[in-house]
N, C-alpha and C. Protein backbone atom coordinates (compact mmCIF):
# COMPACT_ATOMS: atom_id res chain seq x y z
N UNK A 1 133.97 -47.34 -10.41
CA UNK A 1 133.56 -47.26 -11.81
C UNK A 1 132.05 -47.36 -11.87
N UNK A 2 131.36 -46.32 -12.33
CA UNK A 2 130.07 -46.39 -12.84
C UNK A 2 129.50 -47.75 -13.84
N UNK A 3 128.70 -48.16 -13.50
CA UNK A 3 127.76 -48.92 -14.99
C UNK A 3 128.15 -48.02 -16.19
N UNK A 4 128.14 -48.85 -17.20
CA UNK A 4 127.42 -48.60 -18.67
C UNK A 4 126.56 -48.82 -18.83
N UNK A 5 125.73 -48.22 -20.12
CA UNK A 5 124.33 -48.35 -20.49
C UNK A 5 124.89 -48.34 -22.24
N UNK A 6 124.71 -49.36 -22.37
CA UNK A 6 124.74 -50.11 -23.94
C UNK A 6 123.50 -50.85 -24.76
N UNK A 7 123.63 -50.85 -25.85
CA UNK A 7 122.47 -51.29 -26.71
C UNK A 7 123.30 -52.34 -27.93
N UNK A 8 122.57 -53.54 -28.01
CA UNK A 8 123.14 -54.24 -29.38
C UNK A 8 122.78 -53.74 -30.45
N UNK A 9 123.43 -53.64 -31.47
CA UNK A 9 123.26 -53.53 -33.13
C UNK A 9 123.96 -53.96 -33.95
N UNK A 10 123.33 -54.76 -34.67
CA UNK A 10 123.90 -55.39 -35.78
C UNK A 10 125.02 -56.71 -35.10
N UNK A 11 124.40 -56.86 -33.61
CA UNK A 11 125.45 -57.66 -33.26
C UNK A 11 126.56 -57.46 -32.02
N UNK A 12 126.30 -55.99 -32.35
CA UNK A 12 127.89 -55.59 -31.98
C UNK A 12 127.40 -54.65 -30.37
N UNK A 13 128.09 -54.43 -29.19
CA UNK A 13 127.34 -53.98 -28.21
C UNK A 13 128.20 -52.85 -28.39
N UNK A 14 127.18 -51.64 -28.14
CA UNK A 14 127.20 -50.13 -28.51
C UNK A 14 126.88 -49.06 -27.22
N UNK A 15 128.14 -48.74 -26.59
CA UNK A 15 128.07 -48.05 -25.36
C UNK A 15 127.28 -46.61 -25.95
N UNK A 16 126.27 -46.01 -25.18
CA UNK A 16 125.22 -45.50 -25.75
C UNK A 16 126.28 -44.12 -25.20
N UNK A 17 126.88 -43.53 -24.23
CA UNK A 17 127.89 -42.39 -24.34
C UNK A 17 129.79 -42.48 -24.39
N UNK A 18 130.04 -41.74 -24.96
CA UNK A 18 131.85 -42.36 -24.89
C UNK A 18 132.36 -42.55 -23.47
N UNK A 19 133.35 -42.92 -23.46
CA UNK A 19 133.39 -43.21 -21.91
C UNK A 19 135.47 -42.98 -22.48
N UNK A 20 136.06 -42.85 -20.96
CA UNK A 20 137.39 -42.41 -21.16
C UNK A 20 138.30 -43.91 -20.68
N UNK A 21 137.02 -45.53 -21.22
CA UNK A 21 138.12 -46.25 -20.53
C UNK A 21 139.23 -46.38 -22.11
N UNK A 22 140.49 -46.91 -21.60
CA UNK A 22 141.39 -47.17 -22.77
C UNK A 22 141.19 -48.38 -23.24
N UNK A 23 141.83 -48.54 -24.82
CA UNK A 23 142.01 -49.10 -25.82
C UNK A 23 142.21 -50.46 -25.00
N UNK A 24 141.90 -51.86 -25.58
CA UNK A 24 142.11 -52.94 -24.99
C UNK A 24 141.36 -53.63 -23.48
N UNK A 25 140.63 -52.51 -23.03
CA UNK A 25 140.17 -52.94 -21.68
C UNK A 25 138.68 -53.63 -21.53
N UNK A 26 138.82 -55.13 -20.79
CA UNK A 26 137.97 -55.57 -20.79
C UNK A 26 137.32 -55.43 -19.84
N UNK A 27 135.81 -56.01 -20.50
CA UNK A 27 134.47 -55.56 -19.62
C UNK A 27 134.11 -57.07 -19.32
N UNK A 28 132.67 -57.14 -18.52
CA UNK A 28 132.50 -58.72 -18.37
C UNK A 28 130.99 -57.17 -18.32
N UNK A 29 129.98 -57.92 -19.22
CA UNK A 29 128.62 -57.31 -19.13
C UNK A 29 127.73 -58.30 -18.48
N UNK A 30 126.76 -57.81 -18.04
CA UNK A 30 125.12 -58.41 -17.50
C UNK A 30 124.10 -58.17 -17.98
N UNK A 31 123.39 -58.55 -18.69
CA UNK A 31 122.26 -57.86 -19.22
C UNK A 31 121.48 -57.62 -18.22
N UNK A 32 120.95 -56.39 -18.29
CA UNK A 32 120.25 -55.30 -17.12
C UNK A 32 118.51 -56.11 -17.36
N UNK A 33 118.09 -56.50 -18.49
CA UNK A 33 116.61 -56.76 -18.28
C UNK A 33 116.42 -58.15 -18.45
N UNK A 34 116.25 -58.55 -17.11
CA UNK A 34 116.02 -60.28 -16.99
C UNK A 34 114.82 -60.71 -16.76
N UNK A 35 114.01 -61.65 -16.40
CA UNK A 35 113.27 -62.09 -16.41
C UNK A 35 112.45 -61.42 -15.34
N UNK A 36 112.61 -60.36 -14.89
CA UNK A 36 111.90 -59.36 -13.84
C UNK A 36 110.75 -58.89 -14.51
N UNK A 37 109.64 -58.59 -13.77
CA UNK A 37 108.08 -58.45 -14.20
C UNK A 37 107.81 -56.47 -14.26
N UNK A 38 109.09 -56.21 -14.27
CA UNK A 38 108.87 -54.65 -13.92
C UNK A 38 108.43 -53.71 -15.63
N UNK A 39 107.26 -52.96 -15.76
CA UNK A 39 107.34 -52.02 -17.14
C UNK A 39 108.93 -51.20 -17.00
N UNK A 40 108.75 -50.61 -18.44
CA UNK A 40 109.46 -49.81 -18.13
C UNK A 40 109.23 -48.43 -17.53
N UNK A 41 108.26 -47.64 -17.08
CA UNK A 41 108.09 -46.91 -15.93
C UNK A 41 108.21 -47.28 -14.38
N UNK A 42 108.45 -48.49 -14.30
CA UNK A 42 108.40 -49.39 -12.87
C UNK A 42 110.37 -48.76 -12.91
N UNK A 43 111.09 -49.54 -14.12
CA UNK A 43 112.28 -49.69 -14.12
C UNK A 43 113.10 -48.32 -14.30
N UNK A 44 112.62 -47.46 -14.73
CA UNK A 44 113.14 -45.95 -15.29
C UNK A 44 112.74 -45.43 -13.71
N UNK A 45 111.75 -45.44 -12.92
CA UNK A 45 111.67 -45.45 -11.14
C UNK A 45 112.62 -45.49 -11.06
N UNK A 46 113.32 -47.33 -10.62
CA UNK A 46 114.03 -47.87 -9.95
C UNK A 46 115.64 -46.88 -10.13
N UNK A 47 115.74 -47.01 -11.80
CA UNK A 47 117.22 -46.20 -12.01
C UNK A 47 117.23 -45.01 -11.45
N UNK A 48 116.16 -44.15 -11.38
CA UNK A 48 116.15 -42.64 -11.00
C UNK A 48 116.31 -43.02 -9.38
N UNK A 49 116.04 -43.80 -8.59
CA UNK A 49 116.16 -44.00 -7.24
C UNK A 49 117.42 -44.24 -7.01
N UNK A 50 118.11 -45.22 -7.89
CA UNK A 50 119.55 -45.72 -7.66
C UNK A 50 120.16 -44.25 -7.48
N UNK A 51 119.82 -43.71 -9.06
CA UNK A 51 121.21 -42.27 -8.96
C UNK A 51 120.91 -41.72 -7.72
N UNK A 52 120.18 -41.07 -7.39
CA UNK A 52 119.18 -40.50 -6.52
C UNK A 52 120.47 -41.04 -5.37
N UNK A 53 120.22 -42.21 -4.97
CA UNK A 53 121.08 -42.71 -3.91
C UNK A 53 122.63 -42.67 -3.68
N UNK A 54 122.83 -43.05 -5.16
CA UNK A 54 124.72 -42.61 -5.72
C UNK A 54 124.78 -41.36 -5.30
N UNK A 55 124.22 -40.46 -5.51
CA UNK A 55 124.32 -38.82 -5.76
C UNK A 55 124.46 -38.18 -4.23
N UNK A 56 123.19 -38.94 -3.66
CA UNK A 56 123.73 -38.65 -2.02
C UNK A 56 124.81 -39.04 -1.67
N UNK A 57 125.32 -40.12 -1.80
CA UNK A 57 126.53 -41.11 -1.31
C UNK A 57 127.99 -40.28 -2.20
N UNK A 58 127.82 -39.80 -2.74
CA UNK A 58 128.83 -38.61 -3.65
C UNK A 58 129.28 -37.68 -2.65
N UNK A 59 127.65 -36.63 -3.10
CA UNK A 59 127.84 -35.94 -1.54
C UNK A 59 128.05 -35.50 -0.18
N UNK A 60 128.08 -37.07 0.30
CA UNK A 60 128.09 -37.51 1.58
C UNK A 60 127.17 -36.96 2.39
N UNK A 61 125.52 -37.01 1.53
CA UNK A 61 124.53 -37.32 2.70
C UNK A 61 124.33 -38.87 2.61
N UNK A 62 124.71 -39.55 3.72
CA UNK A 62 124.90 -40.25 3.92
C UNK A 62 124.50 -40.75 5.95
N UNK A 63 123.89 -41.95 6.56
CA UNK A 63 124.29 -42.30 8.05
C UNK A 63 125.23 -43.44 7.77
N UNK A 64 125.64 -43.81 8.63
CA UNK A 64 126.64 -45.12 8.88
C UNK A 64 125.73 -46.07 9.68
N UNK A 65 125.92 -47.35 9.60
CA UNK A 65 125.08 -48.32 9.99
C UNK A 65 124.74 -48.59 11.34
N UNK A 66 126.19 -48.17 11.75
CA UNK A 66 126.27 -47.98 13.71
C UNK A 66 125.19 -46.72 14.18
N UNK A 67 124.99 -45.76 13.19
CA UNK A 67 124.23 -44.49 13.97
C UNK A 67 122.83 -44.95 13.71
N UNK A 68 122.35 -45.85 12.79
CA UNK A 68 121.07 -45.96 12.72
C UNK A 68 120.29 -47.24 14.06
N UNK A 69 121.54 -48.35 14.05
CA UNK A 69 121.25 -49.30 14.62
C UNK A 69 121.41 -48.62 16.17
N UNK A 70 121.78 -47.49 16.50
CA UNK A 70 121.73 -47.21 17.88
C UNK A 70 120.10 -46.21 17.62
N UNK A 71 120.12 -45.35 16.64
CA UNK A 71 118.50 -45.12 16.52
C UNK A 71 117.67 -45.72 16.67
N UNK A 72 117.89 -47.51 16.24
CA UNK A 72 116.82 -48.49 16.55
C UNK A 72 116.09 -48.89 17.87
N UNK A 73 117.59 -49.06 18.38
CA UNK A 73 118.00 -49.53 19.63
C UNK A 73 117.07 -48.39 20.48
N UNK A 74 117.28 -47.27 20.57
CA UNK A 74 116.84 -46.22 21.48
C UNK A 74 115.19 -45.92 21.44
N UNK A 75 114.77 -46.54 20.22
CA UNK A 75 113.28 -46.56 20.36
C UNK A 75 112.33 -47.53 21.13
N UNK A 76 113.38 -48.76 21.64
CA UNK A 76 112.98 -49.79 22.16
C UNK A 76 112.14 -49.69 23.25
């Protein structure tokens, strides 16, 4: 399951696109902007990096942890 991206109003938290979960289903939220020192061009970065990363990992460009740690290894 992907994140949501929601906004409060009037109180009430307002999923900013529809989404296809059903009637009754609960969420447990986090508020995304905490006490972190980042602008928001620092943070609109960071999200474009995340997808960026999801999107490969979709695709399956992707290494596995064993092929890099033997890359390490071999530079020794």
């Amino acid at each position: 399951m992907n994140a949501l991206k929601a906004h409060v109003v009037n109180g009430r938290i307002v999923v900013d696109e529809p989404t296809d979960l059903p009637d009754g289903t609960e969420l447990y939220l986090v508020r995304a902007h905490s006490d972190d020192e980042m602008d928001e061009e620092e943070r609109a970065e960071l999200e474009a990096a995340i997808d960026e990363g999801l999107d490969d990992f979709e695709a399956g460009r992707i290494v596995d942890e064993e092929t890099i740690r033997a890359k390490l290894r071999a530079y020794r």
